[in-house]
Protein backbone atom coordinates (compact mmCIF):
# COMPACT_ATOMS: atom_id res chain seq x y z
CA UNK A 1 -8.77 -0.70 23.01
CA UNK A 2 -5.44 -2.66 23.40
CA UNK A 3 -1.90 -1.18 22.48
CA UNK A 4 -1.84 -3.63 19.31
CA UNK A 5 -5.49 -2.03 17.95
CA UNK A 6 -4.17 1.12 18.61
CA UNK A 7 -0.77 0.69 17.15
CA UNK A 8 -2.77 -0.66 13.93
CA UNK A 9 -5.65 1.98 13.43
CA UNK A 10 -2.61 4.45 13.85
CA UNK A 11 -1.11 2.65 10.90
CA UNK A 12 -3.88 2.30 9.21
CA UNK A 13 -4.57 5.87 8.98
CA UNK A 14 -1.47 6.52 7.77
CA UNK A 15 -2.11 4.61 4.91
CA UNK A 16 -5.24 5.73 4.12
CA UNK A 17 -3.76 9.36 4.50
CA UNK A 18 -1.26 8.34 2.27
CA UNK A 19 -3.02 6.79 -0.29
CA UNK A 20 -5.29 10.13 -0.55
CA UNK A 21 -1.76 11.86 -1.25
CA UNK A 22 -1.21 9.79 -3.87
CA UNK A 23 -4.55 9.92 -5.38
CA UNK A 24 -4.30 13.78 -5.36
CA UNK A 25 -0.94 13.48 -7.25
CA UNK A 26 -2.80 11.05 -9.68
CA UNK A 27 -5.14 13.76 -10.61
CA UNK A 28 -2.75 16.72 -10.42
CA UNK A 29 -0.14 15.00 -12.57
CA UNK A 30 -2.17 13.86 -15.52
CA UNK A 31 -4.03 17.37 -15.20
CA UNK A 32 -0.92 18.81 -15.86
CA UNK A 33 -0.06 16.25 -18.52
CA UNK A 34 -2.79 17.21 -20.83
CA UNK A 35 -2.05 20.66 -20.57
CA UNK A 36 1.88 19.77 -21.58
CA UNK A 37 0.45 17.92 -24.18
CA UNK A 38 -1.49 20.59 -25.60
CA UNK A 39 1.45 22.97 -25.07
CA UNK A 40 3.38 20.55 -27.03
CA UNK A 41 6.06 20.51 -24.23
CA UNK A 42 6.26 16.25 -24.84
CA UNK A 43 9.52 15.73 -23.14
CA UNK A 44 7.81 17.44 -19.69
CA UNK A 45 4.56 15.80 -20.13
CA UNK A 46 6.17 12.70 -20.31
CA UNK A 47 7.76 13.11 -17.01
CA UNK A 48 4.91 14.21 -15.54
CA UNK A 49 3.04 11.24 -17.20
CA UNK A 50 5.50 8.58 -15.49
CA UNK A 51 5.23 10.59 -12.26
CA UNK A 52 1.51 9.54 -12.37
CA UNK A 53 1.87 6.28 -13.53
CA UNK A 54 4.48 5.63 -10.49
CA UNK A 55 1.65 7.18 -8.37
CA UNK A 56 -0.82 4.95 -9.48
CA UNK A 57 1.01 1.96 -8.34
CA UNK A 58 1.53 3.48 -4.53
CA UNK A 59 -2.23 3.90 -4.68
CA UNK A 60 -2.54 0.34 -5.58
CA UNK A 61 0.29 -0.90 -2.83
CA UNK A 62 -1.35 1.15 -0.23
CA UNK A 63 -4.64 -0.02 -0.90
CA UNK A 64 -3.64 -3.55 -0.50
CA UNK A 65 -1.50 -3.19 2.64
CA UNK A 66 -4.89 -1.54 3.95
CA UNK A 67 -7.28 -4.71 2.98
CA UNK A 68 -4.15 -6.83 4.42
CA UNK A 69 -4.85 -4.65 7.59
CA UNK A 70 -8.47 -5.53 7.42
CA UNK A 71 -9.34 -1.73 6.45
CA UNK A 72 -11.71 -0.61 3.50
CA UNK A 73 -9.41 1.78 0.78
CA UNK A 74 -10.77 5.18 0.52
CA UNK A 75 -11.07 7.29 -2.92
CA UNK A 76 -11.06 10.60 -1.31
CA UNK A 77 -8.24 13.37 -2.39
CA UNK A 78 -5.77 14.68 0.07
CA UNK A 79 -6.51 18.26 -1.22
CA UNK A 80 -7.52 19.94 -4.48
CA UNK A 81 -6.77 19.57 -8.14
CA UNK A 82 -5.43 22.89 -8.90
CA UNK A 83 -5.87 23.74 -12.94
CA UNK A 84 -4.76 26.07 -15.16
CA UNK A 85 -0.92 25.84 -14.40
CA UNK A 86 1.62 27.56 -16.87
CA UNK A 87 4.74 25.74 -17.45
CA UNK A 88 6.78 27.68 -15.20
CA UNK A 89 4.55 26.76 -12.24
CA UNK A 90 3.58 23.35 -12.56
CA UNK A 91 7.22 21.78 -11.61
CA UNK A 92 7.75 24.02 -8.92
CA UNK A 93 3.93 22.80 -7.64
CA UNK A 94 4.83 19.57 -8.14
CA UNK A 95 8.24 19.31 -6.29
CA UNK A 96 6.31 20.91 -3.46
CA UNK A 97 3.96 18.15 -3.60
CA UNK A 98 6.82 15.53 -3.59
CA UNK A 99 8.76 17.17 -0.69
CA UNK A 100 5.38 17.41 1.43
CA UNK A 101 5.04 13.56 1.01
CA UNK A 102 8.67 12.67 1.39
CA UNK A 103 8.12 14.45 4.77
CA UNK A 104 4.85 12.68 5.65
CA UNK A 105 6.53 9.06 4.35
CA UNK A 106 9.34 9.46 6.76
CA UNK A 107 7.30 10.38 9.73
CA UNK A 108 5.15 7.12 9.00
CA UNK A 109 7.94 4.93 8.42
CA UNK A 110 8.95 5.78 12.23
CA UNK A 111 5.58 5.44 13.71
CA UNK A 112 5.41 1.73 11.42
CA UNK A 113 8.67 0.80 13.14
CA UNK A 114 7.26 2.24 16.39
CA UNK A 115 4.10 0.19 16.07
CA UNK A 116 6.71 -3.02 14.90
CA UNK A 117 4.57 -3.12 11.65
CA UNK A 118 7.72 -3.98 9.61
CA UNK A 119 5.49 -4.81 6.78
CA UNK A 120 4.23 -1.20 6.11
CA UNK A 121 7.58 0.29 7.46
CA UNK A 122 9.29 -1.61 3.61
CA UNK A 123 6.50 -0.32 1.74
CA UNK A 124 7.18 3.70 3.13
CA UNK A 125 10.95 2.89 2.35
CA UNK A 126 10.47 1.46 -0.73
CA UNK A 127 7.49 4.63 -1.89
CA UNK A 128 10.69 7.32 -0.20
CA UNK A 129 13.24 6.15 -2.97
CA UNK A 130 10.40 6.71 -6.01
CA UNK A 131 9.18 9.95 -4.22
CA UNK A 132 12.45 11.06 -4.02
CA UNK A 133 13.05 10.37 -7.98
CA UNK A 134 10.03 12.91 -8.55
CA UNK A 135 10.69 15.48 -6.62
CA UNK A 136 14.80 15.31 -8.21
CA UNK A 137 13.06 15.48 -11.39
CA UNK A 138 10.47 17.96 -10.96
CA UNK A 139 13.02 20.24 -9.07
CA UNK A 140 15.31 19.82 -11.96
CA UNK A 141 12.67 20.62 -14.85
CA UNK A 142 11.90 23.57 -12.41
CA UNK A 143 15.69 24.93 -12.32
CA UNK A 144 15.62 24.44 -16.00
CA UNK A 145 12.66 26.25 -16.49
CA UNK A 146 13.93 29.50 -14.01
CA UNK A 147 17.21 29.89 -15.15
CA UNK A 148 16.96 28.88 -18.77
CA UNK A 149 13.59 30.09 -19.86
CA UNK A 150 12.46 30.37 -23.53
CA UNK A 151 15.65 29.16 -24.93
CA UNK A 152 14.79 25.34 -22.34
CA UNK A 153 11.14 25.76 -23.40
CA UNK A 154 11.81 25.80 -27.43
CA UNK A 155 14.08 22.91 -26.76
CA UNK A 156 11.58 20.91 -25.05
CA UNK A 157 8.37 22.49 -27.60
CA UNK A 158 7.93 19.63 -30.55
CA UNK A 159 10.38 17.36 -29.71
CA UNK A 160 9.87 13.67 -28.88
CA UNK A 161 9.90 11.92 -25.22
């Protein structure tokens, strides 16, 4: 195999890798919506419900930068859906999630420039900004959550987006 194939199935695994992050957060996030929902905590599941939404649209831009790359895009889930999440878990989970992938995005944005796949290397830049928005959010909703408690949580129970 030459150093271009390599450079590309080395990208191209990234993406794919990727895109199964996202996928995950898909799930996780509109689990976690639901449950808000039923909670009646509609100010946090509507964050959570953009988060997902945002997701779904790196899912989409990944998969086409993989067809562009001549790959096939995968449906599998970078890890499990976890259920069952209380309120004063489910940020903290989910900022975790965001950091994890703001990580991983930065590492492939240097190995797209390394492989002079400029292409990709905009798409990781542009998915850092919007990852970064989520986890500022979900690590805010967390602080509020810690250090406010109840008194955040009755603000947030019944009211509109």
């Amino acid at each position: 195999m030459n150093e271009t194939a390599r450079q590309q199935e080395l990208v191209l695994d990234a993406l794919h890798t990727a895109r199964s992050m996202e996928l995950r957060a898909i799930q996780q996030y509109m689990v976690q919506h639901y449950t808000l929902e039923d909670l009646d905590y509609r100010p946090l599941a509507g964050a959570v419900r953009t988060a997902a939404i945002d997701e779904m649209r790196h899912a989409e831009a990944l998969a086409e930068r993989i067809k562009e790359l001549g790959g096939e895009p995968e449906s599998r889930l970078a890890g499990p859906v976890v259920h069952g999440q209380g309120v004063d878990e489910a940020f903290a989970f989910n900022a975790g999630l965001e950091e994890d992938t703001l990580a991983r995005y930065n590492e492939w944005l240097a190995l797209c420039l390394e492989c002079r796949d400029k292409v990709s290397a905009a798409l990781f830049e542009r998915l850092i900004l919007e990852e970064q928005a989520h986890f500022n959010r979900f690590e805010d909703i967390d602080r509020h959550v810690r250090t406010l408690g109840t008194s955040f949580l009755a603000r947030m129970a019944g009211s509109a987006d």
